[in-house]
Protein backbone atom coordinates (compact mmCIF):
# COMPACT_ATOMS: atom_id res chain seq x y z
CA UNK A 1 0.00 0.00 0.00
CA UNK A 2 0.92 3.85 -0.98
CA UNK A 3 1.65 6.26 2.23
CA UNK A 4 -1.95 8.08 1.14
CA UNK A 5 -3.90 4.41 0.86
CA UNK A 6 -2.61 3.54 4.92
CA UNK A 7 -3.58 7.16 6.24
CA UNK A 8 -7.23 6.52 4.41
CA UNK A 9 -7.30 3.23 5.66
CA UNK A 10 -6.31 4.35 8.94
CA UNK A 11 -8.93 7.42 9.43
CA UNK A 12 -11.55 4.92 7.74
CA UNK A 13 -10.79 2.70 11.03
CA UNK A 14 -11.09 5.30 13.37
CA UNK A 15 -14.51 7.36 12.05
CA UNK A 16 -16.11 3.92 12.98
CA UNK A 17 -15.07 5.14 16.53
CA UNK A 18 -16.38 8.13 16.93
CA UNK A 19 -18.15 9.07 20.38
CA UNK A 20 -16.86 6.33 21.86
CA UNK A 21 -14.32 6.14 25.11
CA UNK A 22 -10.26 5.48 24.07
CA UNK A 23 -7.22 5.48 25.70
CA UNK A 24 -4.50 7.27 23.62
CA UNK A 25 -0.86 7.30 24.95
CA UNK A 26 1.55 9.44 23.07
CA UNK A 27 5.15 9.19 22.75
CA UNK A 28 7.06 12.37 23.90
CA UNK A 29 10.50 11.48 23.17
CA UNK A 30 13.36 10.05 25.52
CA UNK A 31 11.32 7.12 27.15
CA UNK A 32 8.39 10.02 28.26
CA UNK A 33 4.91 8.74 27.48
CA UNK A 34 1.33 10.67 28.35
CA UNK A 35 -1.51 8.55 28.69
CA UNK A 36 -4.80 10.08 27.99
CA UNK A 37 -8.09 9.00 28.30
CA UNK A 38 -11.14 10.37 26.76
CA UNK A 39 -13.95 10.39 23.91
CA UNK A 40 -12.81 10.19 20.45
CA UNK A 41 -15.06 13.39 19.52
CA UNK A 42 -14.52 14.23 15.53
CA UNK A 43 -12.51 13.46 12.97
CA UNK A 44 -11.02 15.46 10.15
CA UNK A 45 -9.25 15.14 7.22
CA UNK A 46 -5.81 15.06 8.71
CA UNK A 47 -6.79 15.07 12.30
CA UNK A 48 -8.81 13.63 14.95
CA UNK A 49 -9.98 15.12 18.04
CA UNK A 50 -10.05 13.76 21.66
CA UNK A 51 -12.19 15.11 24.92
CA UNK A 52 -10.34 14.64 27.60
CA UNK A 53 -11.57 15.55 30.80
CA UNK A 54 -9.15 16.94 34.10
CA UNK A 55 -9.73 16.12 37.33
CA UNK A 56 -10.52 19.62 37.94
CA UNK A 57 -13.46 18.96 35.56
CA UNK A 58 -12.28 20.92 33.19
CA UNK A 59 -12.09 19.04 29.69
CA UNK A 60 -9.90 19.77 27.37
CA UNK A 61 -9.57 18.70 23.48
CA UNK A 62 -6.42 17.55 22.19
CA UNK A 63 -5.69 16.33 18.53
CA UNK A 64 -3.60 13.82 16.51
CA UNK A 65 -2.88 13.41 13.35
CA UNK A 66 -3.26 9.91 11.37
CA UNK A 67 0.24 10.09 10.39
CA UNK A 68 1.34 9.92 13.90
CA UNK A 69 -0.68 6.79 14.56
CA UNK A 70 0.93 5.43 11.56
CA UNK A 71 4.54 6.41 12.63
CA UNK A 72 3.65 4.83 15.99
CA UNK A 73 4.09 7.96 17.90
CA UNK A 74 0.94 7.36 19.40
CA UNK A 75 -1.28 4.36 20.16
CA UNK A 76 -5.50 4.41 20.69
CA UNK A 77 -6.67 1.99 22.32
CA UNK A 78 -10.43 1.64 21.84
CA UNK A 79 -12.68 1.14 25.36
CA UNK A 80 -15.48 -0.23 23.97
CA UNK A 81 -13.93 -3.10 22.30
CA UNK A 82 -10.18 -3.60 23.59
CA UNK A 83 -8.66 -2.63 19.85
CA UNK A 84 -5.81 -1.17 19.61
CA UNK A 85 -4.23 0.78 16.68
């Protein structure tokens, strides 16, 4: 598969997600990870977005691109059915 076939097959994957609860942990270089969890909210052309809520309650949206999923820079892991990508 072509670079621009994976990133449509990969947002294709996710949009079937949508609303539901994930876990996305992100790679932040030098052996730092964040783990996030929240409610895959909307997806875009080149992004998606993520609700994440503090423990303030305060929520907060954070987005990712499909190329870092496929770059492994970050993993989602979705809730509902223990899939991760």
């Amino acid at each position: 598969m072509r670079g621009r076939d994976l990133l449509n097959a990969i947002k294709k994957d996710i949009d079937e997600h949508v609303g539901e609860r994930v876990v996305v942990k992100a790679n932040n270089g030098r052996k730092k990870f964040t783990v996030k969890e929240g409610i895959l909210e909307k997806t875009y052309p080149h992004i998606f977005i993520v609700k994440v809520e503090g423990s303030d309650n305060t929520t907060r949206t954070i987005s990712y691109s499909y190329s870092d999923i496929l770059t492994q820079t970050v993993q989602i892991i979705f809730k509902n059915k223990n899939v991760a990508m």
